[in-house]
N, C-alpha and C. Protein backbone atom coordinates (compact mmCIF):
# COMPACT_ATOMS: atom_id res chain seq x y z
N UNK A 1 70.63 -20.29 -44.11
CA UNK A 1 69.39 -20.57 -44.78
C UNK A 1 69.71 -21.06 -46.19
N UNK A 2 69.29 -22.20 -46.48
CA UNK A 2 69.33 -22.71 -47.77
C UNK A 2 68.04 -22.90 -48.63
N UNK A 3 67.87 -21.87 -49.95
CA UNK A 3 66.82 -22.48 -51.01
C UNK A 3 66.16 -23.14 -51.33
N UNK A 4 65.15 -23.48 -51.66
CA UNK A 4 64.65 -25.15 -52.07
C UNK A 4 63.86 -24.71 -52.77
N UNK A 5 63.41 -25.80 -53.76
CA UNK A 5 62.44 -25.59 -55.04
C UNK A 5 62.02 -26.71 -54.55
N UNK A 6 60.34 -26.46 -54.97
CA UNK A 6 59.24 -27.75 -55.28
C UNK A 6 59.73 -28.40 -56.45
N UNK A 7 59.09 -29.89 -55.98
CA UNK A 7 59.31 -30.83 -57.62
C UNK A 7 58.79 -30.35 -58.24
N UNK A 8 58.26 -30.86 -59.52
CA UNK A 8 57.48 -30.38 -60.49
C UNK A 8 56.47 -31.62 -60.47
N UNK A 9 55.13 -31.51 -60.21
CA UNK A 9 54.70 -32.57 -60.33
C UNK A 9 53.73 -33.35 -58.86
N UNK A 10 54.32 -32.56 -57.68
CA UNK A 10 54.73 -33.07 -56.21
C UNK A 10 53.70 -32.31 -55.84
N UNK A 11 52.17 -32.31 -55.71
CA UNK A 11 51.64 -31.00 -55.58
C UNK A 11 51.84 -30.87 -54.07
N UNK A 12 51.63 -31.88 -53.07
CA UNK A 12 51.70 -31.37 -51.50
C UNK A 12 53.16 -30.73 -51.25
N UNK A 13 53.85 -30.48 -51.99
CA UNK A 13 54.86 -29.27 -51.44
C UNK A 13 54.71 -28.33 -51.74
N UNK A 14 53.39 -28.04 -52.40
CA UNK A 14 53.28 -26.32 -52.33
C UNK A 14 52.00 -26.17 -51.64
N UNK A 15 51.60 -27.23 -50.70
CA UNK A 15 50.71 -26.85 -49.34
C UNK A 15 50.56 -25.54 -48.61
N UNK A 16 51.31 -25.36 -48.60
CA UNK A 16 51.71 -24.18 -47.44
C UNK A 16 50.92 -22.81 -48.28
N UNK A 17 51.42 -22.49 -49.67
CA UNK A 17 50.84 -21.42 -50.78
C UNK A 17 49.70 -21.78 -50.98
N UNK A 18 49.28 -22.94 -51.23
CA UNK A 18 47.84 -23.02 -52.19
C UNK A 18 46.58 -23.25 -51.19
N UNK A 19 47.03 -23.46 -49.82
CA UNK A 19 45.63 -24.07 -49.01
C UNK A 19 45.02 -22.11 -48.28
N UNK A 20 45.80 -21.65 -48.42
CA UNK A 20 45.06 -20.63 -48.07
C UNK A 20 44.15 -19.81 -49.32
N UNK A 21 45.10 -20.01 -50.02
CA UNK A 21 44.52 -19.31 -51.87
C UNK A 21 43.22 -20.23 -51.63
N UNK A 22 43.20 -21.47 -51.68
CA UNK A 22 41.63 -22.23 -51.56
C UNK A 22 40.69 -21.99 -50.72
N UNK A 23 41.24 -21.73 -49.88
CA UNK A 23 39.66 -21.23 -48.53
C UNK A 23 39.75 -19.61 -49.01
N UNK A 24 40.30 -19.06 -49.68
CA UNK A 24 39.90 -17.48 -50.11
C UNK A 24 38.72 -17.82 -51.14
N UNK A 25 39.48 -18.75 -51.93
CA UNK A 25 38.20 -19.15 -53.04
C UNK A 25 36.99 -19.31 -52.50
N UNK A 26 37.20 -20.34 -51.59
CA UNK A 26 35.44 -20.66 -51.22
C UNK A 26 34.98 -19.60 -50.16
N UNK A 27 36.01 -18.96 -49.54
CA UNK A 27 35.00 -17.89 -48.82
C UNK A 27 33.99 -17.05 -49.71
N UNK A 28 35.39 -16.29 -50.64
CA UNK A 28 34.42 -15.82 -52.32
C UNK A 28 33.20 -16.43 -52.24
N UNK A 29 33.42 -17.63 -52.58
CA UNK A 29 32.50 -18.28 -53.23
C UNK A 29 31.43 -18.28 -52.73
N UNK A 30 31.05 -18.59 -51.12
CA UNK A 30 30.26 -18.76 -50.58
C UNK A 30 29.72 -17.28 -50.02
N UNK A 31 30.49 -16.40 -49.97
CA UNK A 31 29.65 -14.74 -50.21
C UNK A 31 29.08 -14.58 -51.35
N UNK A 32 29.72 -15.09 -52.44
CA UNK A 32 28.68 -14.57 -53.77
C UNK A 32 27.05 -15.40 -53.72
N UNK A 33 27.76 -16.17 -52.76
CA UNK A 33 25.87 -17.19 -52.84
C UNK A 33 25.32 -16.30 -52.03
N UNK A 34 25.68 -15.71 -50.97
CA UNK A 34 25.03 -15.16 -49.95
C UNK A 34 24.24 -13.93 -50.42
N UNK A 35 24.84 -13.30 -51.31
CA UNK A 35 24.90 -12.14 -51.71
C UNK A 35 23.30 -12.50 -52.85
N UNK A 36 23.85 -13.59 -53.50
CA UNK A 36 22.55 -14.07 -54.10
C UNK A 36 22.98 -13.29 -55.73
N UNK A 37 24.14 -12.67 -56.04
CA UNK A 37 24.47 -12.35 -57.02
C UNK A 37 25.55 -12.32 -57.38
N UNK A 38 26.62 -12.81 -58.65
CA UNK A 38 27.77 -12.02 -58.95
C UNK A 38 27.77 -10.72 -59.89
N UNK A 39 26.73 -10.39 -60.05
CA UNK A 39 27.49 -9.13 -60.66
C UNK A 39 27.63 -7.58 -59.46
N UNK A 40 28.47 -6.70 -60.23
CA UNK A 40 28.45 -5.61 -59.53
C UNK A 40 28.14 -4.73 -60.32
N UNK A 41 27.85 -3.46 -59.50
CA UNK A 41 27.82 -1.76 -60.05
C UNK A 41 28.87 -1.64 -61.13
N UNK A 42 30.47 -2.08 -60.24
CA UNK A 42 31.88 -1.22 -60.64
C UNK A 42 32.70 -2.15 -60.01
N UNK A 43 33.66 -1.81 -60.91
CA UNK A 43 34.78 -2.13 -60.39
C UNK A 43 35.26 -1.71 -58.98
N UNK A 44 34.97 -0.43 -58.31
CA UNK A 44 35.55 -0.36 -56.93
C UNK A 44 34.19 -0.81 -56.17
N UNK A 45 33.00 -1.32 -56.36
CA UNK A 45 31.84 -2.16 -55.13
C UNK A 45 32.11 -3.80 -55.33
N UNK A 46 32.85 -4.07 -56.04
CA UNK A 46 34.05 -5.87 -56.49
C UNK A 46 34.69 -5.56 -55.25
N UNK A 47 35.65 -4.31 -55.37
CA UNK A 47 37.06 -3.76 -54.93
C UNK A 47 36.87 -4.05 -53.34
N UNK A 48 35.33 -3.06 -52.77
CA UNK A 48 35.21 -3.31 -51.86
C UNK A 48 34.62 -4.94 -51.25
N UNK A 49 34.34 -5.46 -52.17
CA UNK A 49 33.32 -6.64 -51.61
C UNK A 49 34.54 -7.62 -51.36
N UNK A 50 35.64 -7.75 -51.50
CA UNK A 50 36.65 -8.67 -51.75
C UNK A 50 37.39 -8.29 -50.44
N UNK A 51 37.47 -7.11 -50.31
CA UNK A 51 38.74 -6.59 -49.16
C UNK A 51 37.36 -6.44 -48.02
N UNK A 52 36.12 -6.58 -47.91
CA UNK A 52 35.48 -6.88 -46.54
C UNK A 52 36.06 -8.86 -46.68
N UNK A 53 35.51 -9.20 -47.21
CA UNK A 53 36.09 -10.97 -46.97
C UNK A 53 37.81 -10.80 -46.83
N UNK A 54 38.20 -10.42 -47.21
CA UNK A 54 40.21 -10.54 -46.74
C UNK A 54 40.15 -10.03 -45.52
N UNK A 55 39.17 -9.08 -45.05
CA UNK A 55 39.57 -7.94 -43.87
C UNK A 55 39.03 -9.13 -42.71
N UNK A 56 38.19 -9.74 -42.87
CA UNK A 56 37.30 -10.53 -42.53
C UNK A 56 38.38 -11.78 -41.86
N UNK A 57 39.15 -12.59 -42.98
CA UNK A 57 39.70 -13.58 -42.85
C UNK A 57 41.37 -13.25 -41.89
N UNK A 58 41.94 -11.95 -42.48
CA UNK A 58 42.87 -11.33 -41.74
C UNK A 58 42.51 -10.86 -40.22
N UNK A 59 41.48 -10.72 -40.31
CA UNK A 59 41.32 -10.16 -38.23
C UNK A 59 41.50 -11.62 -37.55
N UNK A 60 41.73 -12.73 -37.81
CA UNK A 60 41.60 -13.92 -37.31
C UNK A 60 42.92 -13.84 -36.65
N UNK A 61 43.85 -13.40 -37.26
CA UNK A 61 45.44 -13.42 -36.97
C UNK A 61 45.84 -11.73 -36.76
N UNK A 62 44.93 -11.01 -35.97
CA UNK A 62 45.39 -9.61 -36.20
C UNK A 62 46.04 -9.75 -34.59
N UNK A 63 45.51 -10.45 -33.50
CA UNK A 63 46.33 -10.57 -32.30
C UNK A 63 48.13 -10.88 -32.36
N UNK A 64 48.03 -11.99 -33.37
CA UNK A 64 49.44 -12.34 -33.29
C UNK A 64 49.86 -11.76 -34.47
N UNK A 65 49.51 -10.86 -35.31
CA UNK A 65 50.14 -10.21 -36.08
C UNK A 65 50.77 -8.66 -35.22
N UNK A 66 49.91 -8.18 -34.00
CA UNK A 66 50.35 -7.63 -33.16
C UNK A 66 51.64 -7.40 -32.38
N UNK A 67 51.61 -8.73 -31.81
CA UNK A 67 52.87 -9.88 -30.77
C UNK A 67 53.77 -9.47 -31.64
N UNK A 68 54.06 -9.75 -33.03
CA UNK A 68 55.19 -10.04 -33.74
C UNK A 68 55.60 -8.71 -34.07
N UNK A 69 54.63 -8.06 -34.45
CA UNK A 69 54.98 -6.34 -35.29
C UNK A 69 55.36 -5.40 -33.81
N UNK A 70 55.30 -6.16 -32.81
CA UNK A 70 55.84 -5.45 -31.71
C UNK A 70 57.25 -5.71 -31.64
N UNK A 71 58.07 -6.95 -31.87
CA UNK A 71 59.13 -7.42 -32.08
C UNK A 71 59.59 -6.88 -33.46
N UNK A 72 59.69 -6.52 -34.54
CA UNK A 72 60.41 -6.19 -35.14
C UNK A 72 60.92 -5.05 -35.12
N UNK A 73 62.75 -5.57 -35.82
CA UNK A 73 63.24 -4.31 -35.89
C UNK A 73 63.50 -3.21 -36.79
N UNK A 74 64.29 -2.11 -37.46
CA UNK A 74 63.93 -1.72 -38.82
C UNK A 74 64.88 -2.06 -38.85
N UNK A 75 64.41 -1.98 -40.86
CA UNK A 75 65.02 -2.63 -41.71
C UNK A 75 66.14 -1.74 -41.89
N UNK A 76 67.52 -2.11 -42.71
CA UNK A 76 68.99 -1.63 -42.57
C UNK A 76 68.60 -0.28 -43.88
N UNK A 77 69.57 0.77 -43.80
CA UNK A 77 69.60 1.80 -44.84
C UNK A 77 69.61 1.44 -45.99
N UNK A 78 70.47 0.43 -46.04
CA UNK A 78 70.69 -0.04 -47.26
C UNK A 78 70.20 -1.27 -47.74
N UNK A 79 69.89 -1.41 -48.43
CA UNK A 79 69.63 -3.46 -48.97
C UNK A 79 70.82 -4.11 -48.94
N UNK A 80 70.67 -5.58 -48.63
CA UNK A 80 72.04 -6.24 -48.39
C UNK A 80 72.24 -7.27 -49.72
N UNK A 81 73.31 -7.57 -49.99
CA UNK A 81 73.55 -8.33 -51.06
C UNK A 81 72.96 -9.65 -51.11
N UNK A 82 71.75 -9.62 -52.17
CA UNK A 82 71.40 -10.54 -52.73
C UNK A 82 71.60 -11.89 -53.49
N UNK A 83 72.67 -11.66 -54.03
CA UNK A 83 73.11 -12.19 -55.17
C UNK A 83 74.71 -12.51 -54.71
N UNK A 84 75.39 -13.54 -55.43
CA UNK A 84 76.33 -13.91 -55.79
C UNK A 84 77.06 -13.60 -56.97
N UNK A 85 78.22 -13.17 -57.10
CA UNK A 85 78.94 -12.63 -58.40
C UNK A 85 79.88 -13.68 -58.53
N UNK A 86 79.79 -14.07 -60.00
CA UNK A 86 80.39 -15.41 -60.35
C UNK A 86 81.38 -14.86 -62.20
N UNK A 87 82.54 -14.77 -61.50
CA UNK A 87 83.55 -14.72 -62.96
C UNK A 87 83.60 -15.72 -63.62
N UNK A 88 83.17 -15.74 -65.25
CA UNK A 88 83.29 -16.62 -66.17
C UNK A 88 84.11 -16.24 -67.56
N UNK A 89 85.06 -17.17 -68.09
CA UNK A 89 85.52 -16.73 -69.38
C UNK A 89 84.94 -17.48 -69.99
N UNK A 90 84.48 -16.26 -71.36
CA UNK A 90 84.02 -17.09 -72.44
C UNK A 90 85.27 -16.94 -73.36
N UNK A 91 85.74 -18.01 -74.07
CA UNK A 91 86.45 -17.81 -75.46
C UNK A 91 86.04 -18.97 -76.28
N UNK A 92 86.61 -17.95 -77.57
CA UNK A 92 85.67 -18.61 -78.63
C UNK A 92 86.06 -20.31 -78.97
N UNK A 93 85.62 -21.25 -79.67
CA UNK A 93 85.97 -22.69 -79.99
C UNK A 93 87.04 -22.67 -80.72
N UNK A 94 88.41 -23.43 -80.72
CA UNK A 94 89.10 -23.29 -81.11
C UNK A 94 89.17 -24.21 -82.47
């Protein structure tokens, strides 16, 4: 598996991240019309009004989130090495 970074600049390569963040928006969006209000009580009747629309948009994929969470295996005791260790000398300018 190899890394990759988006251009800077290139917006359809970060398709994949931002098109779902956008239909969250307008689902929002289009419950707060429904609702006929944005304000709330509190902070936890927000809390709940947000996680019925996620709970909402997540049951769409709760079958094949099923399929898959039946296939996995656990994860190792330990964490595996992340990172690369790279020796460098610094000395000073001569």
């Amino acid at each position: 598996m190899q890394p990759t970074r988006n251009n800077r600049g290139v917006a359809h390569e970060n398709g994949a991240i931002e098109s779902p963040h956008g239909h969250l928006k307008s689902a929002v969006r289009d419950a707060l019309l429904l609702r006929g209000s944005h304000d709330f009580d509190n902070l936890g009747s927000y809390r709940r009004f947000i996680d019925e629309i996620v709970g909402r948009i997540n049951a769409r994929n709760g079958k094949r989130i099923e399929l898959e969470r039946a296939l996995l295996q656990p994860l190792p005791v330990q964490r595996t090495c992340d990172y690369e260790e790279t020796r460098v000398d610094l000395r000073s300018p001569a």
